[in-house]
Protein backbone atom coordinates (compact mmCIF):
# COMPACT_ATOMS: atom_id res chain seq x y z
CA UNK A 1 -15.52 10.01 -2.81
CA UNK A 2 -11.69 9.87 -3.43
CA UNK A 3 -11.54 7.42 -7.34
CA UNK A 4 -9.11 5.11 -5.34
CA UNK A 5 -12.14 3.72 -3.38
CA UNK A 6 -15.26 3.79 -5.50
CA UNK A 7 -15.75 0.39 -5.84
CA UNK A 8 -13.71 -1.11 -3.00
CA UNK A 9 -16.20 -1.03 -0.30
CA UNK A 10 -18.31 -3.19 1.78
CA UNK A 11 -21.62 -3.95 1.49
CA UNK A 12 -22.90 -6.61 3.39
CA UNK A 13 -19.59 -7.86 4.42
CA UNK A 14 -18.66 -8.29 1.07
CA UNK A 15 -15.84 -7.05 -0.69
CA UNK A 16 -16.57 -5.96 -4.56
CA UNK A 17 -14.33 -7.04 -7.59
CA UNK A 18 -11.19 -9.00 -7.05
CA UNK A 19 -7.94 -7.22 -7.47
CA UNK A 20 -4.99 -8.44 -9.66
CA UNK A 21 -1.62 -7.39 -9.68
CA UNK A 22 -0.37 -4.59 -12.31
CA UNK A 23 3.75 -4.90 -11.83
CA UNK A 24 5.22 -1.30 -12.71
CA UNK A 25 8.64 0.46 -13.04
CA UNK A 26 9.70 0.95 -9.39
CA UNK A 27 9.65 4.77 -8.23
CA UNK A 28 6.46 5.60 -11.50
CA UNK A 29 3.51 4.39 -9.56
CA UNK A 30 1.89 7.91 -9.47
CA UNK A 31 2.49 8.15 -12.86
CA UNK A 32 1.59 4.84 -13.78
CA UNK A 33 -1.64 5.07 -12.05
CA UNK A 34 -2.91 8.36 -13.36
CA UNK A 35 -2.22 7.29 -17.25
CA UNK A 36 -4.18 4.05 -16.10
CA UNK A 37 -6.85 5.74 -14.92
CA UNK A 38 -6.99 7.72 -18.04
CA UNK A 39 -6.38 5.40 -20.69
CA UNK A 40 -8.95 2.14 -18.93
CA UNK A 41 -12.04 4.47 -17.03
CA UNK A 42 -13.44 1.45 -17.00
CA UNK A 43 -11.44 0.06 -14.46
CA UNK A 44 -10.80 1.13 -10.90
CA UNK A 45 -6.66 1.23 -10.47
CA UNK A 46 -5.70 1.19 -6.69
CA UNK A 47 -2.81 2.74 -5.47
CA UNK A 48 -1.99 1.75 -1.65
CA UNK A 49 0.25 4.24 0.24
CA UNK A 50 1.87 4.70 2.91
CA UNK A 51 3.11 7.87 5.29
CA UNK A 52 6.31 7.29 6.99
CA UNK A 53 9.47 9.46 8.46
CA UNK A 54 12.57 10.26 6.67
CA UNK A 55 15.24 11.60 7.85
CA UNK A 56 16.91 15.10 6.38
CA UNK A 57 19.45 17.42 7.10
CA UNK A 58 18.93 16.40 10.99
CA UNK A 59 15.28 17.10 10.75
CA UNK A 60 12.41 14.38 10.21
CA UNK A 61 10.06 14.98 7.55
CA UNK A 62 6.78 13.27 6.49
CA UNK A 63 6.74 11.64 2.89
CA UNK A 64 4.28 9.46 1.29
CA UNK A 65 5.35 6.47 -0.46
CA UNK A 66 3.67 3.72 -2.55
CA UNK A 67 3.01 1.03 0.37
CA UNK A 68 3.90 -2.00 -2.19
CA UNK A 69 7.08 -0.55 -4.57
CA UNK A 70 6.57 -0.92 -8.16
CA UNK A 71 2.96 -2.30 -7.85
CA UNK A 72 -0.24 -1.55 -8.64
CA UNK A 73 -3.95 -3.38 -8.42
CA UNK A 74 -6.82 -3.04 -11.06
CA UNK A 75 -10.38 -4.11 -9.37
CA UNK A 76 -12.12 -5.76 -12.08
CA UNK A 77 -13.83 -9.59 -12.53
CA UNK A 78 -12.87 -12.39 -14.05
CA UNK A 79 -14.22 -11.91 -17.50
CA UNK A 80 -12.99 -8.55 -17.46
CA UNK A 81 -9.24 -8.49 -16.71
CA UNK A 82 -8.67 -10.32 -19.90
CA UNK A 83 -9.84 -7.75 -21.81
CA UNK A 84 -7.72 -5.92 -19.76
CA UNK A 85 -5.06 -8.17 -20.40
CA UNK A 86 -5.06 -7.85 -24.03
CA UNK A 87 -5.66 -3.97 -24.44
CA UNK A 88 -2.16 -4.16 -22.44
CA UNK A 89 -0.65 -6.38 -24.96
CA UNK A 90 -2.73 -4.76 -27.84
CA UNK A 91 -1.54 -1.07 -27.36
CA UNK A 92 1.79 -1.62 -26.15
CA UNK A 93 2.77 0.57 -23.63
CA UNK A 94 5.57 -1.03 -21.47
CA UNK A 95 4.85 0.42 -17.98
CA UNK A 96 3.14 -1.96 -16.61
CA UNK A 97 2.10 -5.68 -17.39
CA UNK A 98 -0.48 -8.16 -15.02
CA UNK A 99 1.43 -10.41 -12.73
CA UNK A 100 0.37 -14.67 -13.84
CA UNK A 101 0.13 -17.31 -11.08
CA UNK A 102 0.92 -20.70 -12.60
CA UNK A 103 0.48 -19.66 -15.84
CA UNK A 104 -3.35 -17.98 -15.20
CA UNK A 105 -4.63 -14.40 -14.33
CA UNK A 106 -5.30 -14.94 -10.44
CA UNK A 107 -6.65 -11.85 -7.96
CA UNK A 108 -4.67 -11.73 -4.73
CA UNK A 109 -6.99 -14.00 -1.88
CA UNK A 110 -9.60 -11.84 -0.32
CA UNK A 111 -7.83 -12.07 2.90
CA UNK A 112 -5.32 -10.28 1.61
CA UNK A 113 -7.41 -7.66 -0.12
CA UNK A 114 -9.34 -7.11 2.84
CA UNK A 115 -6.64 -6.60 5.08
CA UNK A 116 -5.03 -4.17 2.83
CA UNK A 117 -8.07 -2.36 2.85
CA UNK A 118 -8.53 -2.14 6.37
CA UNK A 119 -4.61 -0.89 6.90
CA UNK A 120 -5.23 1.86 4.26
CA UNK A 121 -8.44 3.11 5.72
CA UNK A 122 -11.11 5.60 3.35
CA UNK A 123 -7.51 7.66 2.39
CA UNK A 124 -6.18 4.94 0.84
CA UNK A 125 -2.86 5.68 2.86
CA UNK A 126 -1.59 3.27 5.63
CA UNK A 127 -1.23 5.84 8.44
CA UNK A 128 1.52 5.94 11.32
CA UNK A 129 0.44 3.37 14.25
CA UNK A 130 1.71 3.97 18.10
CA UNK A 131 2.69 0.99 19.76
CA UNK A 132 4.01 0.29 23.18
CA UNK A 133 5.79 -3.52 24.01
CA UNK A 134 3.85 -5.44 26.64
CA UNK A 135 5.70 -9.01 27.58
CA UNK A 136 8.45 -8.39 25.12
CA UNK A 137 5.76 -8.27 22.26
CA UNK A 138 4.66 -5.52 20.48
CA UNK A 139 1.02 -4.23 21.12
CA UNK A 140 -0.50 -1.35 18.93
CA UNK A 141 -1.95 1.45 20.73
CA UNK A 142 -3.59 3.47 18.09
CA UNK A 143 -3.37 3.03 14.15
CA UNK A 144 -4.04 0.79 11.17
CA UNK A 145 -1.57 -2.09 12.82
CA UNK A 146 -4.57 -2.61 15.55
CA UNK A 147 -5.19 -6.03 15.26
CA UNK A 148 -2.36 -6.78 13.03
CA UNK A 149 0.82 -7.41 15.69
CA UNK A 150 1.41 -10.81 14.06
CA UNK A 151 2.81 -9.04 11.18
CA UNK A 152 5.22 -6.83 13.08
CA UNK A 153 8.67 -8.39 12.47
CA UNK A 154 10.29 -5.15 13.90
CA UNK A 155 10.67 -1.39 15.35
CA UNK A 156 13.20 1.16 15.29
CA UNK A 157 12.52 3.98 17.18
CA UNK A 158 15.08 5.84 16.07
CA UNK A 159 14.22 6.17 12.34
CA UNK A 160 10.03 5.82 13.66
CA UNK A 161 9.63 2.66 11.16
CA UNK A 162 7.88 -0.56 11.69
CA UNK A 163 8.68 -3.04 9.78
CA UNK A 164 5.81 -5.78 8.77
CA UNK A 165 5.66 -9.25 6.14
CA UNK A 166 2.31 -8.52 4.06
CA UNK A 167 1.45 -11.40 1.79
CA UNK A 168 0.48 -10.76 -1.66
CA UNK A 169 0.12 -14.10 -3.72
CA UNK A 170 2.73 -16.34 -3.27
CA UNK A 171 5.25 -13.91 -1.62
CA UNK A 172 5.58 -12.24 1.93
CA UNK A 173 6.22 -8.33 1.05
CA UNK A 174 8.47 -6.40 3.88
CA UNK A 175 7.54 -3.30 4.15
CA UNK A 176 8.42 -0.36 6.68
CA UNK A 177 5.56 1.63 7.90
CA UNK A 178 5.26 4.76 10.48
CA UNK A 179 5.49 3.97 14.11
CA UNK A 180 5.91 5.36 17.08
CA UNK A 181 6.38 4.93 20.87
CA UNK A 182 3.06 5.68 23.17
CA UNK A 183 3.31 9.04 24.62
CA UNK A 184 6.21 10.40 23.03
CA UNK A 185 7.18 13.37 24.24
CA UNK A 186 6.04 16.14 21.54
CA UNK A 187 6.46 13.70 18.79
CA UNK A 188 5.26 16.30 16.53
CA UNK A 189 6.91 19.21 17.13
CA UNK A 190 9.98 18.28 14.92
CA UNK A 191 8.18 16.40 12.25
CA UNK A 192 7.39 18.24 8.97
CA UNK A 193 5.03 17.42 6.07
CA UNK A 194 6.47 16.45 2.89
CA UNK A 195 5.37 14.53 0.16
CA UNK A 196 8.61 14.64 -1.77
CA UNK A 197 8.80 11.29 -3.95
CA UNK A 198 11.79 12.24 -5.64
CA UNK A 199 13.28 10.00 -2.26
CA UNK A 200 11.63 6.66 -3.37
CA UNK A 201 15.25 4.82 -3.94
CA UNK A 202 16.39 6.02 -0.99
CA UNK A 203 14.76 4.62 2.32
C-alpha cells in the first residue's frame, strides 16, 4: 500500500487521525514531502494531486500537479502535532510551518477530509472527470466529481479544466481539475503523458 494512504482509511465509517495543514514553498511540495517523510516516520504526510491537461507546442500533454499549491497535510492526533509543532520550531528548517486557526493547532473538519479523500481515490491523485450539462447545469458522467457538481464553478473545454471552490478551514480553495466532454471524439489520441513539474507556475 502506496505511504500516502496507510493510515487514511475507513474502518467502520470512520476516518483515522485528523489532518492539519503544513503551508510550504509553492512549486517544493514533492520535495517537501519526501524530506518530511524522512525526517518525522512517525507521521503520515499527505500529498493530494491532481492530473490535468496542459497545453504545449500545439499538443496536450498530461502533468500531475499538487491538487492544493504550496500545501501539505500531516495525519496525526491532537497530542501529537504539538510535538510536531515544536520539532518544526526546534530544528529549524524553513520549508514548511503548521497553519494556526485563532491562535490554536486545528485539523481541517472531517467533511473536508473526507471529501478530499474520496476525490483522490486509493492513488492519492484527483483523476480527470467527464461531464455532460443537463438543464444548463453541469452533471458528472464518470470521475471523482460524481456527486460533487455543487462545487463546479466552471468548464472550459478548450483547455479540458474544471474549475471547483474546495474548502479547507476558513477559506474556499479554486482549483482547476481535468475534465472533459462525454463522448469525445478520440479524446485520447492527442493527449500525452507527462509528469513534468518544472510547469507548476505556469497554468
Amino acid at each position: 500500500m502506496p505511504h500516502l494512504i496507510q493510515k487514511w482509511i475507513f474502518v467502520g465509517g470512520t476516518i483515522l487521525g485528523d489532518w492539519y495543514v503544513l503551508r510550504t514553498i509553492s512549486s517544493k511540495e514533492e520535495t517537501a514531502a519526501a524530506f518530511y517523510r524522512k525526517i518525522f516516520p512517525d507521521y503520515d504526510i499527505i500529498y493530494p494531486k491532481r492530473r490535468i491537461c496542459w497545453r504545449k507546442c500545439g499538443n496536450l500533454i498530461n502533468i500531475i500537479r499538487p491538487l492544493f499549491e504550496g500545501y501539505l497535510f500531516v495525519s496525526t492526533d491532537n497530542n501529537k502535532i504539538h510535538d510536531f509543532d515544536n520539532l518544526l520550531h526546534k530544528l529549524r528548517f524553513n520549508v514548511g510551518w503548521l497553519v494556526y486557526t485563532a491562535g490554536a493547532l486545528m485539523p481541517i473538519f472531517d467533511e473536508e477530509k473526507k471529501m478530499i479523500q474520496m476525490l483522490m481515490g486509493t492513488e492519492g491523485i484527483v483523476e480527470v472527470s467527464e461531464i455532460e450539462k443537463v438543464q444548463n447545469r453541469f452533471s458528472v458522467v464518470t470521475g471523482p466529481l460524481m456527486g460533487f457538481e455543487a462545487m463546479i464553478k466552471k468548464f472550459s473545454a478548450k483547455n479540458r479544466r474544471i474549475t471547483v471552490e474546495i474548502p479547507i478551514l476558513t477559506e474556499n480553495k479554486r482549483i482547476e481539475l481535468g475534465g472533459i466532454w462525454k463522448n469525445a471524439n478520440n479524446i485520447n489520441r492527442h493527449i500525452k503523458p507527462h509528469l513534468d513539474s518544472s510547469l507548476s507556475n505556469n497554468e
